[in-house]
Protein backbone atom coordinates (compact mmCIF):
# COMPACT_ATOMS: atom_id res chain seq x y z
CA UNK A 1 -25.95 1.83 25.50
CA UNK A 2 -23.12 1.92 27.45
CA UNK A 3 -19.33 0.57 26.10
CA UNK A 4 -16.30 0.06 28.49
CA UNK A 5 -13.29 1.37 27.90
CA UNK A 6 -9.70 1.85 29.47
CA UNK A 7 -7.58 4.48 29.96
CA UNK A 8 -3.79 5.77 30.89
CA UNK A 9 -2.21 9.11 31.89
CA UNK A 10 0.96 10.36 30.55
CA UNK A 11 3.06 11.67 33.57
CA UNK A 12 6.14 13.76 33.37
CA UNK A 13 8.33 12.20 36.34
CA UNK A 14 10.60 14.66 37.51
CA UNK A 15 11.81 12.70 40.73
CA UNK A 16 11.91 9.18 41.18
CA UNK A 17 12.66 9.17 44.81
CA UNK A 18 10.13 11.98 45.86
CA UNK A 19 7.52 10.25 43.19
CA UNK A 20 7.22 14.19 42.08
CA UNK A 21 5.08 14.18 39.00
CA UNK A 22 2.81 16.11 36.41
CA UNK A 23 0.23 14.54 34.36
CA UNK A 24 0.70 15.61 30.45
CA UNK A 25 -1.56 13.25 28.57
CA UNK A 26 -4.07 10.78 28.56
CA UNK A 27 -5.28 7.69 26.56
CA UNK A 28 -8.45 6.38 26.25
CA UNK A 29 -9.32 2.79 24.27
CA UNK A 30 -12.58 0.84 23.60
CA UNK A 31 -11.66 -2.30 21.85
CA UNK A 32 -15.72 -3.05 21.40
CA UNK A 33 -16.02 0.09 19.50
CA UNK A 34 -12.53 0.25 17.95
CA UNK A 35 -12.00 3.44 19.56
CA UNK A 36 -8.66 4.79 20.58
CA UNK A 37 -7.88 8.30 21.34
CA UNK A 38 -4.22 9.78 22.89
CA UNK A 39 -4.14 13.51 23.20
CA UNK A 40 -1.04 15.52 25.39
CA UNK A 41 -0.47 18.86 26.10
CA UNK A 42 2.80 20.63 24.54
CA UNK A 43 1.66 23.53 27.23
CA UNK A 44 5.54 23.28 29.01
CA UNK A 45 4.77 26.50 31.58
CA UNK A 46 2.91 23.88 34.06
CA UNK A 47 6.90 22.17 34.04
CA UNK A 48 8.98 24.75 34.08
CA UNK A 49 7.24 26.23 36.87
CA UNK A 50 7.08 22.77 39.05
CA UNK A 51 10.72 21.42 37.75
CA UNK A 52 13.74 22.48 36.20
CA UNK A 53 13.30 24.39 32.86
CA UNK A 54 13.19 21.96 30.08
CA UNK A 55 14.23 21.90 26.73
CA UNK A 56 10.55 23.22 25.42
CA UNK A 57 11.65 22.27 21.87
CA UNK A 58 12.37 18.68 22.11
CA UNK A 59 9.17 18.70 24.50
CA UNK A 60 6.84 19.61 22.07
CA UNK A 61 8.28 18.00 19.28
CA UNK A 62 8.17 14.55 21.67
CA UNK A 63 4.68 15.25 22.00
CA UNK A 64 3.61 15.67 18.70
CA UNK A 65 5.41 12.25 17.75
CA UNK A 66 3.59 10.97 20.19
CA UNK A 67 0.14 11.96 18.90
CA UNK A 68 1.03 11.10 15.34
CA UNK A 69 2.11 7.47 16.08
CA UNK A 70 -1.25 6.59 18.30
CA UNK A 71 -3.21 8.80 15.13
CA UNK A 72 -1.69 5.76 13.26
CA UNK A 73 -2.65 2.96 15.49
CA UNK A 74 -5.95 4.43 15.90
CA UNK A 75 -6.87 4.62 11.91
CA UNK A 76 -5.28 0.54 12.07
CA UNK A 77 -7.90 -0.23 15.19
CA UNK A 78 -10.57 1.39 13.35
CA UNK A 79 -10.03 0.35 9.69
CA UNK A 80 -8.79 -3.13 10.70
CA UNK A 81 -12.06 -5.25 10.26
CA UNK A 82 -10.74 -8.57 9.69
CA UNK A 83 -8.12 -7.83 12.83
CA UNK A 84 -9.20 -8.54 16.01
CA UNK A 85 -8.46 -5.45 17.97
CA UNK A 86 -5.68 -5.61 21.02
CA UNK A 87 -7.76 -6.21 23.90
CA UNK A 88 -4.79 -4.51 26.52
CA UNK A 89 -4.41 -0.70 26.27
CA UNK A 90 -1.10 -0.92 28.05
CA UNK A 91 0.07 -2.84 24.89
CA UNK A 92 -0.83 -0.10 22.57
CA UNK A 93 1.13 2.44 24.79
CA UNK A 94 4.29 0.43 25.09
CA UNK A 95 4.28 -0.27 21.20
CA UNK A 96 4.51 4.16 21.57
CA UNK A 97 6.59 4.44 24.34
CA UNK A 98 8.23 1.25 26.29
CA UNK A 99 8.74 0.81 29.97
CA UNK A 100 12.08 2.36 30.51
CA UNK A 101 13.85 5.00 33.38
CA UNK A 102 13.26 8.10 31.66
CA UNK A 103 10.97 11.11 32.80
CA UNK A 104 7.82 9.44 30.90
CA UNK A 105 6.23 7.47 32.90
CA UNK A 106 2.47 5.80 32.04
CA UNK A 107 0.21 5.19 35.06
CA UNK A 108 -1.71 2.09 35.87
CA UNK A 109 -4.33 1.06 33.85
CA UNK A 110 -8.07 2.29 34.63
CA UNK A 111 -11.34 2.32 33.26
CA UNK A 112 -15.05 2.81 33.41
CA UNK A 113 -18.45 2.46 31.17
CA UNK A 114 -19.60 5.48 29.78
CA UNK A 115 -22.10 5.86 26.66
CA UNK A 116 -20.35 9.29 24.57
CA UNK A 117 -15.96 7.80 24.67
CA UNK A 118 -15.44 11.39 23.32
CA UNK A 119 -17.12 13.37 25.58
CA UNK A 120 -15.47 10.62 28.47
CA UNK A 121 -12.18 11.66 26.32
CA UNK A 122 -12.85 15.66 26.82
CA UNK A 123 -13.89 15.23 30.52
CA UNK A 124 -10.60 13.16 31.69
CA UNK A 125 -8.40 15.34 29.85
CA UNK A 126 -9.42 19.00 31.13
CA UNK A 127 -9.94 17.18 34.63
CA UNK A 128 -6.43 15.41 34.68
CA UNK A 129 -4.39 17.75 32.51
CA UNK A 130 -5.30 20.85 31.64
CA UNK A 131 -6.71 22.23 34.66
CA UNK A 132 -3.74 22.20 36.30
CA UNK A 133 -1.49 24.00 33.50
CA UNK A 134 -0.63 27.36 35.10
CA UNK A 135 -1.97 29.97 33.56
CA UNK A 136 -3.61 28.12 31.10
CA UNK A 137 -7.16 29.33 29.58
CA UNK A 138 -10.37 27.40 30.60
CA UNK A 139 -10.51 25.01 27.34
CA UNK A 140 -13.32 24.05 25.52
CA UNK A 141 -11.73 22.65 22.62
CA UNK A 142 -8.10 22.54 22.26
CA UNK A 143 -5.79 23.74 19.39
CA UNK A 144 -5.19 19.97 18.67
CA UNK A 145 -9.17 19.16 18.27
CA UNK A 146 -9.31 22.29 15.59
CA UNK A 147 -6.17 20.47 14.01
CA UNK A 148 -8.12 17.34 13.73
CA UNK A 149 -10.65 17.55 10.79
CA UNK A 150 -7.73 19.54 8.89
CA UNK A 151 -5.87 16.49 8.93
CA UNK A 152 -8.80 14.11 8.55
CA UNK A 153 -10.01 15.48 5.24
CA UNK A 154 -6.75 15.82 4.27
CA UNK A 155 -5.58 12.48 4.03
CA UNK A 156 -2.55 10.92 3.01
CA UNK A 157 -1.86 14.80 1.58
CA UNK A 158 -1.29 15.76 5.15
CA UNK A 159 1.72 13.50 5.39
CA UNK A 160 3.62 16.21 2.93
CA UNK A 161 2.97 18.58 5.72
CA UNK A 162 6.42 19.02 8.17
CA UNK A 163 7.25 21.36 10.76
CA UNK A 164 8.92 24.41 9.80
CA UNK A 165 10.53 27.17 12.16
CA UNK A 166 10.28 30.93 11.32
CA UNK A 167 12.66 32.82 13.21
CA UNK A 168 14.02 36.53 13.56
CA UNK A 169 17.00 38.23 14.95
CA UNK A 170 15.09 38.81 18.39
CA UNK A 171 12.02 35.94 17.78
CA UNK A 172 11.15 32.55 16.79
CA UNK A 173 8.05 29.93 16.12
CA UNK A 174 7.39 26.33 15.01
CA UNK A 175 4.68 26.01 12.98
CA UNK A 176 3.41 22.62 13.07
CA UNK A 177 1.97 22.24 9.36
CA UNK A 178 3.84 23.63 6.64
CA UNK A 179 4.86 22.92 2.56
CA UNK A 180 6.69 25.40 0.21
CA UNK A 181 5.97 26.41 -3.33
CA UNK A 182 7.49 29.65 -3.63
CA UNK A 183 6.60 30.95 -0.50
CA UNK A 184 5.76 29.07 2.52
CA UNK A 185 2.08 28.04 4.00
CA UNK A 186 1.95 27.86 7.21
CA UNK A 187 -1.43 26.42 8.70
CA UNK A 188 -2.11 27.14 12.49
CA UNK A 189 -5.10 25.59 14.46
CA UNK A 190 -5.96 27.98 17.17
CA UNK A 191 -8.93 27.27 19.29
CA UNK A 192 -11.20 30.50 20.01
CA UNK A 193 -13.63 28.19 22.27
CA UNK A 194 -12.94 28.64 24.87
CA UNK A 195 -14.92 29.66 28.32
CA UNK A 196 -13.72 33.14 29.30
CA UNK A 197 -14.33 35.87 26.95
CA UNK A 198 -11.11 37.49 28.11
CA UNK A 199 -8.98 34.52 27.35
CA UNK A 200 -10.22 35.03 23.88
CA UNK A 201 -9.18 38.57 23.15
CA UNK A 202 -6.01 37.82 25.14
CA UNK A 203 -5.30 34.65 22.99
CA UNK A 204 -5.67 36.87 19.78
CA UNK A 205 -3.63 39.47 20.87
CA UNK A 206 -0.82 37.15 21.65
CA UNK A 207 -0.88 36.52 17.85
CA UNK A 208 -1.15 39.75 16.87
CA UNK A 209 2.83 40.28 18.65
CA UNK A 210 3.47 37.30 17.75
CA UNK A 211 2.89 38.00 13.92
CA UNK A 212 4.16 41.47 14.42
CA UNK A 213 8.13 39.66 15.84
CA UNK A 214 7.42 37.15 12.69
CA UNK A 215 7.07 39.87 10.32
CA UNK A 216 11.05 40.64 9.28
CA UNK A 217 11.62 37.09 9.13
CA UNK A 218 13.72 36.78 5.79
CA UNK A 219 12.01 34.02 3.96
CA UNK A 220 8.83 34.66 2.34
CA UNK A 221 5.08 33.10 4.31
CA UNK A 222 1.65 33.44 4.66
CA UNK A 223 -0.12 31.81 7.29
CA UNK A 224 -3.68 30.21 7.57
CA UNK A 225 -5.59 30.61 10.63
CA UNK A 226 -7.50 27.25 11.37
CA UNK A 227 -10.06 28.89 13.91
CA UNK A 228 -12.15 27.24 16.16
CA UNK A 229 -15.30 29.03 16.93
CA UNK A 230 -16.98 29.55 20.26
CA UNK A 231 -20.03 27.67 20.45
CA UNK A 232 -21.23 29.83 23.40
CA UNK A 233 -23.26 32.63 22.85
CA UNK A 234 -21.95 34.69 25.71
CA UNK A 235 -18.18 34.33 23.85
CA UNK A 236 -19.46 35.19 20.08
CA UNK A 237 -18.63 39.31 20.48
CA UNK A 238 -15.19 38.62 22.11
CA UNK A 239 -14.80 35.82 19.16
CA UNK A 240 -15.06 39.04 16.85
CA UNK A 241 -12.84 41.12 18.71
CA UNK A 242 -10.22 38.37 18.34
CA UNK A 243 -11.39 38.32 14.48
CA UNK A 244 -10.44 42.30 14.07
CA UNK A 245 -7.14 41.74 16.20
CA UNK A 246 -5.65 39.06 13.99
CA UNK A 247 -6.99 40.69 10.91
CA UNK A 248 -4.25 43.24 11.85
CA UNK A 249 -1.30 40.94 11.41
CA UNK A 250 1.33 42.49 8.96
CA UNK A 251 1.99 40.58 5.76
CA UNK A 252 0.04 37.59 4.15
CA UNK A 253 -2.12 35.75 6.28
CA UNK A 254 -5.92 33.84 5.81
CA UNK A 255 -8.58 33.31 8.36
CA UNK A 256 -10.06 30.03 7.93
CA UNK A 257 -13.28 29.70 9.98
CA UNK A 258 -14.92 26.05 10.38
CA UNK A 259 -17.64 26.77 8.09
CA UNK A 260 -14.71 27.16 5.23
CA UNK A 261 -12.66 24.18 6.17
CA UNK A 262 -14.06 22.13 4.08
CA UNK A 263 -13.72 23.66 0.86
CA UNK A 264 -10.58 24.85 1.95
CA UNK A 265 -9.02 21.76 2.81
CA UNK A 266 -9.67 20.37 -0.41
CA UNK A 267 -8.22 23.95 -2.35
CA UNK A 268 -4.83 22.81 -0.12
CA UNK A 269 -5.39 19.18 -1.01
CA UNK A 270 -5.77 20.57 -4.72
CA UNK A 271 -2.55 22.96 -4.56
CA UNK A 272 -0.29 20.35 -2.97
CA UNK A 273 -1.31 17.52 -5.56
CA UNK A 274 -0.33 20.28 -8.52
CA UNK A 275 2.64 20.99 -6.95
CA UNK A 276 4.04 17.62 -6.87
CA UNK A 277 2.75 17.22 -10.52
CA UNK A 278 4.69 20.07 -11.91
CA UNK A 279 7.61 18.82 -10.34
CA UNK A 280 7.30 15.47 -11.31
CA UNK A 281 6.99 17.15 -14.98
CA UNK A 282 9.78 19.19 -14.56
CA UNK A 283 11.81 16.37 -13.02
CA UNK A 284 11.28 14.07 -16.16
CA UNK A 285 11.79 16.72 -18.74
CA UNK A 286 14.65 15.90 -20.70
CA UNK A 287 17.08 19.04 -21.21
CA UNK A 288 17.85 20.43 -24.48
CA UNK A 289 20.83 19.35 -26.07
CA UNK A 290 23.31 21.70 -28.14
């Protein structure tokens, strides 16, 4: 049966008088089916090679704000049973981002019927967005939708996850999930689905150097590998290639494949929770008195 729904495009507006622009997101809502999706790329080559470099940091970190705060509104749509939904989409994406002169512009409202909203979701953002980031890989799933179900399952744990930069004399990286015990944990989604066997290998091998710049960085990490798998059969050798290239990453790392996530999730879920604990413990200790 088929549901309508609404949608808006993110555009980066580099010019008001030439109207010069670049789409970087797009929104999708169903208020009969209490479905509301954002998703945006923090791909900034497609920018800097149209505009004026930007300041890639504050991009990314914009987007991801961005993401997070419609993640919120969406669990409120959805969970929100005895609240009629907003009927408006462009009411949701003001409450994210008002009408103002900046470079963030949202586009008219459109819209459709369609019977899958996800799949309608996947379509209109590879067709509007990511096809046109230069040099970007042909996407089946992105990083963010192997991010997803780690932050699903975990909860309200995955709100004691921040950002946290590793950097070298010569090289640097955010990681976008991260908590400390005594050393850091670093979770990275990275998305092996993708269409062109090449991209794959060439996607892994970009972490190998990456991990190889990371490696002297003074404090202490391990990073887990949240890996989306290739669900075509022509891509599953390549997807093993990439396997054996980040398997050679200096220092402490962990491949998580999807079939693991589960039980992995709730092992982070598990260490977090213990972690506060003995804190907590060692916060209300009283200290010995001479």
């Amino acid at each position: 049966m088929k549901t309508t729904y609404s949608t808006i495009t993110l555009r980066y507006l580099h010019d008001v008088v030439t109207g010069e622009f670049a789409n970087i997101g797009v929104v999708l809502y169903s208020p009969d089916q209490r479905f509301l999706e954002a998703r945006f790329t923090t791909s900034y080559e497609r920018l800097n090679a149209i505009f004026l470099k930007i300041d890639h940091l504050h991009y990314r970190a914009l987007m991801r704000y961005m993401a997070n705060h419609f993640d919120e509104i969406a669990a409120d749509i959805r969970d929100g049973l005895n609240v009629p939904p907003v009927t408006a989409l462009t009411e949701i994406v003001r409450q994210v981002l008002p009408p103002d002169d900046s470079s963030l512009q949202w586009s008219e409202q459109g819209g459709g019927f369609t019977e899958d909203l996800a799949k309608t979701m996947d379509e209109l953002f590879k067709r509007l967005v990511v096809r046109y980031v230069a040099g970007a890989e042909q996407v089946s799933r992105t990083d963010e939708e192997i991010a997803k179900p780690f932050k699903t399952r975990l909860g309200r744990t995955a709100e004691k996850l921040a950002e946290k930069k590793i950097e070298t004399k010569d090289y640097q990286y955010d990681f976008r999930f991260a908590w400390k015990n005594e050393i850091w944990h670093l979770y990275e989604p990275v998305s092996f689905d993708l269409v062109d066997p090449g991209s794959i290998r060439e996607k892994a091998n970009k972490w190998l150097g990456r991990g190889h710049a990371l490696h002297d960085a003074r404090e202490k990490f391990k990073i887990h590998f949240l890996l989306g798998e290739p669900r075509q059969d022509e891509t599953k050798k390549a997807f093993e290639n990439a396997l054996h290239l980040l398997s050679k990453i200096p220092g402490h790392k962990q491949l998580v494949r999807e079939d693991e996530l589960e039980q992995f999730t709730e092992h982070v879920a598990e260490e977090i929770g213990s972690h506060d604990l003995s804190e907590m413990v060692l916060r209300d200790k009283p200290r010995d008195r001479k």
